[in-house]
Each structure stands twice: as C-alpha cells, then as structure tokens.
PDB file of N, CA and C in Angstrom:
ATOM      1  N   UNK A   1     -31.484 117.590 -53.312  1.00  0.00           N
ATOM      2  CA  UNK A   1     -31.980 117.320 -51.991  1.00  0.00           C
ATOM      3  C   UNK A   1     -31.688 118.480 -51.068  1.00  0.00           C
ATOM      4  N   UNK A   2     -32.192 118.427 -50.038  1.00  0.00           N
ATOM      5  CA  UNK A   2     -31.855 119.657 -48.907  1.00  0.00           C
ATOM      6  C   UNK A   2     -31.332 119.063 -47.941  1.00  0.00           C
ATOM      7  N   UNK A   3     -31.269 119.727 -46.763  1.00  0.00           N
ATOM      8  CA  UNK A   3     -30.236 119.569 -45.770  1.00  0.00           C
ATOM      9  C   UNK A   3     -30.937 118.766 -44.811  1.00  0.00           C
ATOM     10  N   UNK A   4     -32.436 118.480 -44.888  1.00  0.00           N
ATOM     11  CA  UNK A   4     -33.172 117.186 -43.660  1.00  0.00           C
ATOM     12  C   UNK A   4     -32.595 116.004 -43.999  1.00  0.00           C
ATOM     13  N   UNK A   5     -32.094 115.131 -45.589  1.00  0.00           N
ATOM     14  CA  UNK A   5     -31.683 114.109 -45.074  1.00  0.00           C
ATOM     15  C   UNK A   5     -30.795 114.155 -43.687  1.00  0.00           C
ATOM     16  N   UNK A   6     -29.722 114.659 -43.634  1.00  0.00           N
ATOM     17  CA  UNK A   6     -28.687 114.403 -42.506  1.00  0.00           C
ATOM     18  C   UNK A   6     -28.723 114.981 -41.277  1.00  0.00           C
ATOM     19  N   UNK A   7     -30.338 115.720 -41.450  1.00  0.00           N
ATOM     20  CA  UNK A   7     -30.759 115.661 -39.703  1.00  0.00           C
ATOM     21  C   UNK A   7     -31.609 114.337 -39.418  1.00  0.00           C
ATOM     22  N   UNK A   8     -32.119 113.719 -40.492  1.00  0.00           N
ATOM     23  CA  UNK A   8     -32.354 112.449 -40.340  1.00  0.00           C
ATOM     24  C   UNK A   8     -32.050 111.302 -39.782  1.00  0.00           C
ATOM     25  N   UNK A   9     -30.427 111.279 -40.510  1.00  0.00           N
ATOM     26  CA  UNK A   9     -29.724 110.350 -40.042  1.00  0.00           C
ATOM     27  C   UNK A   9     -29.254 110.632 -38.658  1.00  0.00           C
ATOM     28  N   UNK A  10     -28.670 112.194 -38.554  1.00  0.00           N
ATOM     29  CA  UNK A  10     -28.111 112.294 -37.287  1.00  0.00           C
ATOM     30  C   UNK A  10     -29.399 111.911 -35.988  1.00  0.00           C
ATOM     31  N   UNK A  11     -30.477 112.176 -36.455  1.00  0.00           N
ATOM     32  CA  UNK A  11     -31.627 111.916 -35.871  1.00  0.00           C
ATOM     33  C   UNK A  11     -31.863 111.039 -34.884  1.00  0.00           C
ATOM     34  N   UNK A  12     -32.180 109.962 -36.407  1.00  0.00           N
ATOM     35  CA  UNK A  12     -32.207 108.307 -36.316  1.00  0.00           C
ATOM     36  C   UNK A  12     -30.670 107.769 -34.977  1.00  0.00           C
ATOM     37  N   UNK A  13     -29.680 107.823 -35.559  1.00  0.00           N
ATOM     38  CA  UNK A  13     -28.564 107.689 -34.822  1.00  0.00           C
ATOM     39  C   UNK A  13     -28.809 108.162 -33.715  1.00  0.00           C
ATOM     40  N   UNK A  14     -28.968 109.374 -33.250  1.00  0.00           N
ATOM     41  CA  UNK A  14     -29.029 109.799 -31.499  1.00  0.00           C
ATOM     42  C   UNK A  14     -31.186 109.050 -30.869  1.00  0.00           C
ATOM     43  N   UNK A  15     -31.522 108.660 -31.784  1.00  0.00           N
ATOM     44  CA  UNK A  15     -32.425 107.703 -30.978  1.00  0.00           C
ATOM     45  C   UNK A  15     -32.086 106.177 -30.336  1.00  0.00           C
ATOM     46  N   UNK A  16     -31.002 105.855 -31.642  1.00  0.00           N
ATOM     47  CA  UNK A  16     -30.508 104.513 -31.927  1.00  0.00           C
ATOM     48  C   UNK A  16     -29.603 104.119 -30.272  1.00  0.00           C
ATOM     49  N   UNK A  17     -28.718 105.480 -30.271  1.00  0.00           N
ATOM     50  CA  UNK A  17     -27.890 105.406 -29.228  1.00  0.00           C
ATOM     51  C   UNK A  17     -28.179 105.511 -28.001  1.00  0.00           C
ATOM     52  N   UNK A  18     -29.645 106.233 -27.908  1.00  0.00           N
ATOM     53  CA  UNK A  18     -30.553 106.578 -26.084  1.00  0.00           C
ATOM     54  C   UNK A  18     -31.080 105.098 -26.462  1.00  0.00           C
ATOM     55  N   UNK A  19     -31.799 104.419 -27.112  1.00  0.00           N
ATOM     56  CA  UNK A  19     -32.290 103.548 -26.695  1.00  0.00           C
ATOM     57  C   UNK A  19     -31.673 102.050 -26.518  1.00  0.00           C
ATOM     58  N   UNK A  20     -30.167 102.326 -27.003  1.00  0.00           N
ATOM     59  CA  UNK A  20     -29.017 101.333 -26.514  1.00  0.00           C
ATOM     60  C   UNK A  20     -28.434 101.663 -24.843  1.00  0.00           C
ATOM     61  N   UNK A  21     -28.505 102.935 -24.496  1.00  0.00           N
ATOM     62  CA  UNK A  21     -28.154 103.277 -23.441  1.00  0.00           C
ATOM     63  C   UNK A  21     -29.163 103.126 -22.035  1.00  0.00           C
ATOM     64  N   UNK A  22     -30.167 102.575 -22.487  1.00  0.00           N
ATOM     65  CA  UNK A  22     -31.312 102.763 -21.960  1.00  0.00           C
ATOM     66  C   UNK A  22     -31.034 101.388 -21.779  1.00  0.00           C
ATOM     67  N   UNK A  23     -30.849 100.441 -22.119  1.00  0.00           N
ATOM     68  CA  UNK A  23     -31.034  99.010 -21.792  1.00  0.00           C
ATOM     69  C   UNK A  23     -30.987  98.925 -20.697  1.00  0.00           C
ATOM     70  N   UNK A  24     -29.594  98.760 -20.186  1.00  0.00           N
ATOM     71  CA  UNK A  24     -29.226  98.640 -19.039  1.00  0.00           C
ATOM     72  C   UNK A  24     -29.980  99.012 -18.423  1.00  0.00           C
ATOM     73  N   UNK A  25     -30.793 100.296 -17.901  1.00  0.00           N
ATOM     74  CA  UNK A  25     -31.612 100.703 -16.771  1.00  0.00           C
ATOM     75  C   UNK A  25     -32.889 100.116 -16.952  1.00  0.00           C
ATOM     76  N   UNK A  26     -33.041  99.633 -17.836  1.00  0.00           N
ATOM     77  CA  UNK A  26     -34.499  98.478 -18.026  1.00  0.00           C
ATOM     78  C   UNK A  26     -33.992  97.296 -17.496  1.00  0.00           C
ATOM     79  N   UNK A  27     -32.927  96.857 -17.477  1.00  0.00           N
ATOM     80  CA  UNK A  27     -32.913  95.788 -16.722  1.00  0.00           C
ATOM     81  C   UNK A  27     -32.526  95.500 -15.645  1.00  0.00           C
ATOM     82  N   UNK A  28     -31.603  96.887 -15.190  1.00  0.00           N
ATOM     83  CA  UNK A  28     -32.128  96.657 -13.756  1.00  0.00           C
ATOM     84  C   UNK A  28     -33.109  97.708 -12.890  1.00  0.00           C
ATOM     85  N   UNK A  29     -33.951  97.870 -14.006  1.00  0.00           N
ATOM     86  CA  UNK A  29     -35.641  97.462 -13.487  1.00  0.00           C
ATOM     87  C   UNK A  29     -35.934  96.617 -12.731  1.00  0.00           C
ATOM     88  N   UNK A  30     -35.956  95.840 -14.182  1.00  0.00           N
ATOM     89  CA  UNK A  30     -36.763  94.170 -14.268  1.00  0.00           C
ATOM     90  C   UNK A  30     -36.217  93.583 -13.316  1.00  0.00           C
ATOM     91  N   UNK A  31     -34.489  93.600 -12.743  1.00  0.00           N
ATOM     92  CA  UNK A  31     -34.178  93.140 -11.414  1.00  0.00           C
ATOM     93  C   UNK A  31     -34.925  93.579 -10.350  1.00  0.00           C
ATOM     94  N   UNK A  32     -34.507  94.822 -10.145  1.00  0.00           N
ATOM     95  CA  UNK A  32     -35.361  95.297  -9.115  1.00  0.00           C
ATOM     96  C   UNK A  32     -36.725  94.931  -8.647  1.00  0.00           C
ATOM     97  N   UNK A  33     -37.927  94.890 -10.114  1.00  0.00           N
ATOM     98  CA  UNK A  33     -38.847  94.491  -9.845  1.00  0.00           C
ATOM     99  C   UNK A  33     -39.292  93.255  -9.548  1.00  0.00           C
ATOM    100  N   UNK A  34     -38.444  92.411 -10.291  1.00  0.00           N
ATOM    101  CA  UNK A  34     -38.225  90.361 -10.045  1.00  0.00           C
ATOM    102  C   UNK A  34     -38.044  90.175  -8.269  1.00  0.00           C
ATOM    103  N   UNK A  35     -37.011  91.333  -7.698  1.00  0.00           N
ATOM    104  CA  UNK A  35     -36.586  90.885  -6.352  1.00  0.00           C
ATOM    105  C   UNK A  35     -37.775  91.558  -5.255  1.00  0.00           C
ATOM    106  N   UNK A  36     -38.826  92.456  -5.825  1.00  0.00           N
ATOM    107  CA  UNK A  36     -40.043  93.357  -4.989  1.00  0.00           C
ATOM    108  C   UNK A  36     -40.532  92.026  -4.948  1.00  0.00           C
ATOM    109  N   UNK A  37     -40.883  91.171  -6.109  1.00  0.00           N
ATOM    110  CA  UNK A  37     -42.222  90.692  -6.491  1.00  0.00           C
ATOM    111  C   UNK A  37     -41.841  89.261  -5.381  1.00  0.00           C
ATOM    112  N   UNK A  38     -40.448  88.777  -5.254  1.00  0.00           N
ATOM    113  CA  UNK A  38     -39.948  87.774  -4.917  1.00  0.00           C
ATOM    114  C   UNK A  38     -39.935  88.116  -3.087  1.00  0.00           C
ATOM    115  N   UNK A  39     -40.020  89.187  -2.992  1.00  0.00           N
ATOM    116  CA  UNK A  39     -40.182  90.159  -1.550  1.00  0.00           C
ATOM    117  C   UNK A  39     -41.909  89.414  -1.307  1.00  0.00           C
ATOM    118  N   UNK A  40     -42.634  90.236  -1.534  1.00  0.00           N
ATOM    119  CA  UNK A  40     -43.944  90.395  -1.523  1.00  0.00           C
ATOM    120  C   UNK A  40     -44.943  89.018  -1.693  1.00  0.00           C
ATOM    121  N   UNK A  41     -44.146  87.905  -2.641  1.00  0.00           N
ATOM    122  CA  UNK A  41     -44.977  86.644  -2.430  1.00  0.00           C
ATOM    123  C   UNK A  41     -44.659  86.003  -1.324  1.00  0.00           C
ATOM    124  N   UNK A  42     -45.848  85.109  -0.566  1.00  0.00           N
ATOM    125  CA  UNK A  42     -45.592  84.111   0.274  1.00  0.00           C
ATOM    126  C   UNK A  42     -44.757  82.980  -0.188  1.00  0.00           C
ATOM    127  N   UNK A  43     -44.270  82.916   0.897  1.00  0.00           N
ATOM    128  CA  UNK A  43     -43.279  81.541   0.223  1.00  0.00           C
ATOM    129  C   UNK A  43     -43.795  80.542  -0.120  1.00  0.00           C
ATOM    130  N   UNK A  44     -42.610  79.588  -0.579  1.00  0.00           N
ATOM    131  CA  UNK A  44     -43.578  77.501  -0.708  1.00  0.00           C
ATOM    132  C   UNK A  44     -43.888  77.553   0.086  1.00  0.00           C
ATOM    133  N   UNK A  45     -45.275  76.909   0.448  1.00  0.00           N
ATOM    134  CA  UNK A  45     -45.616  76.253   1.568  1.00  0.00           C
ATOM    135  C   UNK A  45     -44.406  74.654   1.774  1.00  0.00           C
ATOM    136  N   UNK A  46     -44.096  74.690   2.428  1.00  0.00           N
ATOM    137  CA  UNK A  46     -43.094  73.780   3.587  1.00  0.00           C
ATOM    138  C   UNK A  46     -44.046  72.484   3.044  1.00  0.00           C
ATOM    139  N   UNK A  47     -42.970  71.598   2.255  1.00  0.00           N
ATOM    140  CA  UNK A  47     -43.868  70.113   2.183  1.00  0.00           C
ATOM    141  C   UNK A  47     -44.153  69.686   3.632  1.00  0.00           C
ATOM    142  N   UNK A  48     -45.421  69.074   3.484  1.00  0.00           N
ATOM    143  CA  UNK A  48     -46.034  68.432   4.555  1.00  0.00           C
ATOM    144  C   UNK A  48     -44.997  67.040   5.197  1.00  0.00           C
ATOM    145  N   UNK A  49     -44.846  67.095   5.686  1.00  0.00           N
ATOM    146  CA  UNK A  49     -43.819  65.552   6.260  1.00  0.00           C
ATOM    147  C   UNK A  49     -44.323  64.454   6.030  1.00  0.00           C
ATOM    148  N   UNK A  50     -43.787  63.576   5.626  1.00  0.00           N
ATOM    149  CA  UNK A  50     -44.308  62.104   5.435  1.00  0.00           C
ATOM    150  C   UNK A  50     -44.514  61.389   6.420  1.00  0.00           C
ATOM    151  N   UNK A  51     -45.647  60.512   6.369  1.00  0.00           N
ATOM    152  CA  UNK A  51     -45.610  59.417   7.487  1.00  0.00           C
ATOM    153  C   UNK A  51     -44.601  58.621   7.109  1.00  0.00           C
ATOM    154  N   UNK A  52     -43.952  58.053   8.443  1.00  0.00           N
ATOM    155  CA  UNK A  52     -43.164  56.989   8.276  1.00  0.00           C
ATOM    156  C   UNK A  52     -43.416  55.972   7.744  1.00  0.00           C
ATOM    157  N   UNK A  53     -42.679  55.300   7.197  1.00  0.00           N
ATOM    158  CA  UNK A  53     -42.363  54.178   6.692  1.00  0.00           C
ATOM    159  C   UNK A  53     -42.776  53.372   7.251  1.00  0.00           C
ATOM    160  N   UNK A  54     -42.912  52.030   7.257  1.00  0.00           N
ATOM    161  CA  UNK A  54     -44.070  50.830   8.141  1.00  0.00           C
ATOM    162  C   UNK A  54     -42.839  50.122   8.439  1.00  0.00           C
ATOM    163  N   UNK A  55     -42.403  49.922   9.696  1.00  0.00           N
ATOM    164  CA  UNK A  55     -40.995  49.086  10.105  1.00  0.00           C
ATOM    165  C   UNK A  55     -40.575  48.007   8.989  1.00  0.00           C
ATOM    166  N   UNK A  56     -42.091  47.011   8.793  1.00  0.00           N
ATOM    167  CA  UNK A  56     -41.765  46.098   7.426  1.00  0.00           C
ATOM    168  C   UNK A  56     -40.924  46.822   6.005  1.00  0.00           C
ATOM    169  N   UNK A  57     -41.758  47.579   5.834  1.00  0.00           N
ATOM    170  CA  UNK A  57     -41.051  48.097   4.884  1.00  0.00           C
ATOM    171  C   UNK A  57     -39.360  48.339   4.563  1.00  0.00           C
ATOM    172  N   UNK A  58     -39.035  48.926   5.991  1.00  0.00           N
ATOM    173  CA  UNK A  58     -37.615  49.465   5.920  1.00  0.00           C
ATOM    174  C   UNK A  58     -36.452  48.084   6.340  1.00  0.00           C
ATOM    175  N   UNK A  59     -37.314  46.689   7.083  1.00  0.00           N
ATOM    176  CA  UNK A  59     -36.217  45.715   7.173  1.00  0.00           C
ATOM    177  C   UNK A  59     -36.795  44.906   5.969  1.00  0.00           C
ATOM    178  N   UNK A  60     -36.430  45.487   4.717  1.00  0.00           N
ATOM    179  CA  UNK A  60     -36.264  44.653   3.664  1.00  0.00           C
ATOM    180  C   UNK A  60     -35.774  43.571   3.746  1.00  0.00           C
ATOM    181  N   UNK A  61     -34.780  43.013   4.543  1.00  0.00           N
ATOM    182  CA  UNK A  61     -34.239  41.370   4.313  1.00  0.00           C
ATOM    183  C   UNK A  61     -35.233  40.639   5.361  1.00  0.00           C
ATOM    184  N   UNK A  62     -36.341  41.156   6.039  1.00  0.00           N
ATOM    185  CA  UNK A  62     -36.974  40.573   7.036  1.00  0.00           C
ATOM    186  C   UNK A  62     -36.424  39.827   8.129  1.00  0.00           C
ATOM    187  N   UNK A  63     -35.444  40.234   8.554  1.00  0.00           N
ATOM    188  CA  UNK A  63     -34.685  39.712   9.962  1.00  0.00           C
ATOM    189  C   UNK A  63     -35.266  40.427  11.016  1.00  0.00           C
ATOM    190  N   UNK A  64     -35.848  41.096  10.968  1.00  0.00           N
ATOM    191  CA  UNK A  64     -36.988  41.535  12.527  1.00  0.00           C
ATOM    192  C   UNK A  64     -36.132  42.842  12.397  1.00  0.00           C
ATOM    193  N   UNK A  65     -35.497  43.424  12.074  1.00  0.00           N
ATOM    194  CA  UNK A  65     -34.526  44.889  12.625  1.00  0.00           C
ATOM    195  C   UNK A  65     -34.119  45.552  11.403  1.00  0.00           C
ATOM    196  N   UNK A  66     -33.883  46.736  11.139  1.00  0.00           N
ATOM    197  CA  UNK A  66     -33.931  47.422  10.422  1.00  0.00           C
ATOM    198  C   UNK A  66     -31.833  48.197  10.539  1.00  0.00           C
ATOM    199  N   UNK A  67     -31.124  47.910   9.690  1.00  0.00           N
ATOM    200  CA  UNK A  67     -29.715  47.990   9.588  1.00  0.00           C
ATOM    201  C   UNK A  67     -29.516  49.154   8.786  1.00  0.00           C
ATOM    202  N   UNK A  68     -28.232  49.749   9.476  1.00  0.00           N
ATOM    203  CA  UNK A  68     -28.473  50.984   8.645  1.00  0.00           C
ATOM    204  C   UNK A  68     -28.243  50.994   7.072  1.00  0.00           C
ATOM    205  N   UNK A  69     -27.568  50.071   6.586  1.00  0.00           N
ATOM    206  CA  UNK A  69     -28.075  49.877   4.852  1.00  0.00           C
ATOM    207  C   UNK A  69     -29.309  49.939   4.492  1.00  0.00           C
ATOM    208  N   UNK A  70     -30.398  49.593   5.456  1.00  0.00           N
ATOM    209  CA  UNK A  70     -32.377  49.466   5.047  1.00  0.00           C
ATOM    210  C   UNK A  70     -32.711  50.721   5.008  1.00  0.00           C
ATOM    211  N   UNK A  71     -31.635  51.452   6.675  1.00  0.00           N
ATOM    212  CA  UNK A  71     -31.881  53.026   7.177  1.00  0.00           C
ATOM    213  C   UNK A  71     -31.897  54.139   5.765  1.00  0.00           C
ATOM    214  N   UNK A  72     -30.807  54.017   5.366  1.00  0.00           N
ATOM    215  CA  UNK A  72     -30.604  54.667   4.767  1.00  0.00           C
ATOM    216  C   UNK A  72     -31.543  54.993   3.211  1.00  0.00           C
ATOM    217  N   UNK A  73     -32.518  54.159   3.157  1.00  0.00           N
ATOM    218  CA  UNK A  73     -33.544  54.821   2.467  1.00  0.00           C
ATOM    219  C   UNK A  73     -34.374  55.582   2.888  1.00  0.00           C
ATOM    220  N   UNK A  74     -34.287  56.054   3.939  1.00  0.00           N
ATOM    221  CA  UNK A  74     -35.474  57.017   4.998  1.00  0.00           C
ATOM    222  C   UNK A  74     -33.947  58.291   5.214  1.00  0.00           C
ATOM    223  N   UNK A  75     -33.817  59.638   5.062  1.00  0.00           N
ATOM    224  CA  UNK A  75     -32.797  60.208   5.133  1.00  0.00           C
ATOM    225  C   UNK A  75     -32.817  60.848   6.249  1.00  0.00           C
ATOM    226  N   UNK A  76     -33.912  61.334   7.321  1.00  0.00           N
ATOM    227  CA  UNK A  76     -34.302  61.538   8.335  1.00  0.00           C
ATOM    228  C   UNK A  76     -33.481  60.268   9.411  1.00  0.00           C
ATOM    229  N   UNK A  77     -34.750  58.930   9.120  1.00  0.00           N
ATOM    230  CA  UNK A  77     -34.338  57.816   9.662  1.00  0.00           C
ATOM    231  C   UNK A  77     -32.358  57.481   9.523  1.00  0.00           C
ATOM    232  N   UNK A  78     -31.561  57.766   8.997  1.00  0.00           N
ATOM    233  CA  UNK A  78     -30.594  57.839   9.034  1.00  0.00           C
ATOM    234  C   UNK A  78     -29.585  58.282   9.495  1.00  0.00           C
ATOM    235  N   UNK A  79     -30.487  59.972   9.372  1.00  0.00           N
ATOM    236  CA  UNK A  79     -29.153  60.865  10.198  1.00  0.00           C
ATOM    237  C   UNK A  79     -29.259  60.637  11.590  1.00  0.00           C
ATOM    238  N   UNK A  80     -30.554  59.928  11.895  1.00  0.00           N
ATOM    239  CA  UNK A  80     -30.903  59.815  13.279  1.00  0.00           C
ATOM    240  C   UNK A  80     -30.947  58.336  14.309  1.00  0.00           C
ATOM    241  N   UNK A  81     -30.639  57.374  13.108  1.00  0.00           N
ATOM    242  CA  UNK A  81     -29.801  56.126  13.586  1.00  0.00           C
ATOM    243  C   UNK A  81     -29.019  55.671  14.779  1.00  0.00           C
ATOM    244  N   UNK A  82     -28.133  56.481  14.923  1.00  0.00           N
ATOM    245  CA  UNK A  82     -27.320  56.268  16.315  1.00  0.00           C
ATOM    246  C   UNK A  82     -28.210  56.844  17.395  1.00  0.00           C
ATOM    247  N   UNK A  83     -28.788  57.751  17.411  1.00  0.00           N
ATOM    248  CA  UNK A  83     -29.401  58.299  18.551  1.00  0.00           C
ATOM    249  C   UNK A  83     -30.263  56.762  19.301  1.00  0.00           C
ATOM    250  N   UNK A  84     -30.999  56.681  17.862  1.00  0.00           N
ATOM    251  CA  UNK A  84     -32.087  55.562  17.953  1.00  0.00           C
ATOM    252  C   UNK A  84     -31.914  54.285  18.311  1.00  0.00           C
ATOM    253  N   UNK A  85     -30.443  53.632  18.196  1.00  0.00           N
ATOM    254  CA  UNK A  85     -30.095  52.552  18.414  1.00  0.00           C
ATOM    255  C   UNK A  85     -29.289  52.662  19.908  1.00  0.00           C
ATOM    256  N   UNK A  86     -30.113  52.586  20.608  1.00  0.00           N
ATOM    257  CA  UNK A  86     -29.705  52.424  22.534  1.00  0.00           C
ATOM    258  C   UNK A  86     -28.830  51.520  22.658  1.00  0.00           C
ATOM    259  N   UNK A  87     -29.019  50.428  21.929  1.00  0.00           N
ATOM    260  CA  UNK A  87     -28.283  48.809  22.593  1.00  0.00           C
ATOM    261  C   UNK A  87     -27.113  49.219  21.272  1.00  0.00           C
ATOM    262  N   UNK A  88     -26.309  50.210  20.942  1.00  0.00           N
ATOM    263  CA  UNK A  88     -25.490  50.567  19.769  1.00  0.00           C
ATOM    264  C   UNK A  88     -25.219  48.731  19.451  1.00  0.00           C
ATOM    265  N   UNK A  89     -25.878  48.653  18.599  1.00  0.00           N
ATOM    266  CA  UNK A  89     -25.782  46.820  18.091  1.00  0.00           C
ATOM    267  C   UNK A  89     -25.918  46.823  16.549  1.00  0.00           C
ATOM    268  N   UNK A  90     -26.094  48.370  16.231  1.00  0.00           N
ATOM    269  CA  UNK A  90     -25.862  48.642  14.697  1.00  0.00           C
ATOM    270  C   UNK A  90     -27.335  48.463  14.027  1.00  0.00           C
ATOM    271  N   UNK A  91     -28.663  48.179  14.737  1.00  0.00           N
ATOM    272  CA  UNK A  91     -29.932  47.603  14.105  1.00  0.00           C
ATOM    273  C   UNK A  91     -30.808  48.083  15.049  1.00  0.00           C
ATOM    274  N   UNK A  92     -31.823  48.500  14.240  1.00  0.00           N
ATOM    275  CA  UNK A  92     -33.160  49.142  14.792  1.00  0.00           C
ATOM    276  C   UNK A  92     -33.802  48.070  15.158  1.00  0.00           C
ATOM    277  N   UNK A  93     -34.552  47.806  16.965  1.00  0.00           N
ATOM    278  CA  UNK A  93     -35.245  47.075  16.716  1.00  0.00           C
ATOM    279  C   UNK A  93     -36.646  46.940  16.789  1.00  0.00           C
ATOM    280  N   UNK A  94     -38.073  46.774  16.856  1.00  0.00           N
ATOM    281  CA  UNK A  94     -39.267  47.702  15.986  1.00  0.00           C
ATOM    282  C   UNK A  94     -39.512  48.587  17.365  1.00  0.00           C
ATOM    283  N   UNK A  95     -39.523  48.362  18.686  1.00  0.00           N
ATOM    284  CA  UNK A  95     -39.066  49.164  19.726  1.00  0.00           C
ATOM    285  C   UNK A  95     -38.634  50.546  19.505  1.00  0.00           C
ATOM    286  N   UNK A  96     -37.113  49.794  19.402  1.00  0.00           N
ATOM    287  CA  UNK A  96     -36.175  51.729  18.772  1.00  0.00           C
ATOM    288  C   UNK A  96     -36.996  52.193  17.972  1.00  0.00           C
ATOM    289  N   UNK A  97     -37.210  51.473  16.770  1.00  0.00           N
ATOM    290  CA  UNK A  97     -37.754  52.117  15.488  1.00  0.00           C
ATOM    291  C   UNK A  97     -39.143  52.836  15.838  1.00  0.00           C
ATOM    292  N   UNK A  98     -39.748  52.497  16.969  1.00  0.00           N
ATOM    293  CA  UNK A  98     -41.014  52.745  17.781  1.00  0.00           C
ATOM    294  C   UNK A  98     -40.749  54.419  18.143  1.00  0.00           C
ATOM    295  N   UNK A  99     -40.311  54.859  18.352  1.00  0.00           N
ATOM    296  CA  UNK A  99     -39.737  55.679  19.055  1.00  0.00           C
ATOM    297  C   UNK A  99     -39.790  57.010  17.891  1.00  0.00           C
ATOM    298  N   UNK A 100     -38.595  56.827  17.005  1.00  0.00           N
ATOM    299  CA  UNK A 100     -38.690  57.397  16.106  1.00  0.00           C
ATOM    300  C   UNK A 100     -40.118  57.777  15.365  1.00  0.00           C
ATOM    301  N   UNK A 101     -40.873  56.561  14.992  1.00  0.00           N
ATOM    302  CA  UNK A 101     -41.992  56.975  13.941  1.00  0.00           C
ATOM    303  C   UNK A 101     -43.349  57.502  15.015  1.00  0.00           C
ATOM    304  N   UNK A 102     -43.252  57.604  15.834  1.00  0.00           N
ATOM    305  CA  UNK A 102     -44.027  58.373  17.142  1.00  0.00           C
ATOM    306  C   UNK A 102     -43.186  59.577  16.560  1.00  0.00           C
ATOM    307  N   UNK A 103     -42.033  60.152  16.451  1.00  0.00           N
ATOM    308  CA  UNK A 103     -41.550  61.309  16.586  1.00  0.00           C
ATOM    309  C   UNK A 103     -41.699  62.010  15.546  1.00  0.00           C
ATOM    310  N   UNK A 104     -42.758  61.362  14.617  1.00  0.00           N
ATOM    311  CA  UNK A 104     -42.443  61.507  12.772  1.00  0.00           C
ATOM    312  C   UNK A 104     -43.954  61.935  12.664  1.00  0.00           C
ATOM    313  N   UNK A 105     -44.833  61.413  13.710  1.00  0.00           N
ATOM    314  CA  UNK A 105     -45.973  61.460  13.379  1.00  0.00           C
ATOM    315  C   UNK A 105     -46.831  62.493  13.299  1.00  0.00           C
TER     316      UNK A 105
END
C-alpha cells in the first residue's frame, strides 16, 4: 500500500471533528432563527370574550341569587363578586348580576 491510506483516515477524522464542532453553531442558528421567526409573526389573536352566562344558569339551586359557590364557575364573575354585591349579603341579586353582564357584553 502507499502512504494515502493514512491521509485518509487523518482526512476522514479532521472532517469528522469540524462537523462535530459545527453543531453547536447550527443550533444556535436554529435558536436564533426560531426567536426572528417568533419576532416577525403576529401574535394569537386574543380569544374573543364570552357572553355571559344567563343569571339562570349561574343560580343553579334556583333561589333567585347567585352565591359565590354558583360564582365561582364564571372566573371573571368571581374575582369580581364583592365589587358586585352592594348589599355585601354574600349573593348576587339578578340586579347586581345586571350590572356585571352589561359589563361583559
């Protein structure tokens, strides 16, 4: 044999090793380019808001008023409970609750 096998190998080997060294800067490429592309799109569009809930709906035990155990399936309607309850008597009544789903609408 002659002396190209072992420029071969040494060859092979110093390709082996640039294109291990090379990774890394391919990926943060691909970062780079993931965070342009994440730049450059419009965002979600913002879900549309729900109509409220139908007062019936939310006084599930049907006592005319809506308690914040009912509240608390509406998460809006909840955090905003005390504001809503004027006569603080602990219960929406379709009035209060009036108020709110005008504010929802």
């Amino acid at each position: 044999m002659t002396h190209t096998t072992p420029r071969i190998i040494v060859l092979a080997a110093a390709c082996a090793l640039a294109a291990i060294a090379a990774l890394p800067v391919a990926q943060a490429q691909d970062d780079a380019r993931g965070a342009d592309e994440a730049q450059t799109r419009p965002p979600h569009p913002a879900s549309a808001p729900s109509s409220p809930k139908p007062f019936e709906e939310l006084d599930a035990n049907a006592d005319g008023a809506i308690s914040k155990d009912e509240a608390a399936i509406d998460p809006p309607l909840a955090q905003a409970f005390g504001t809503l309850d004027t006569d603080a008597d602990g219960r929406l009544t379709p009035s209060e609750y009036a108020v709110y789903a005008q504010g929802q609408s």
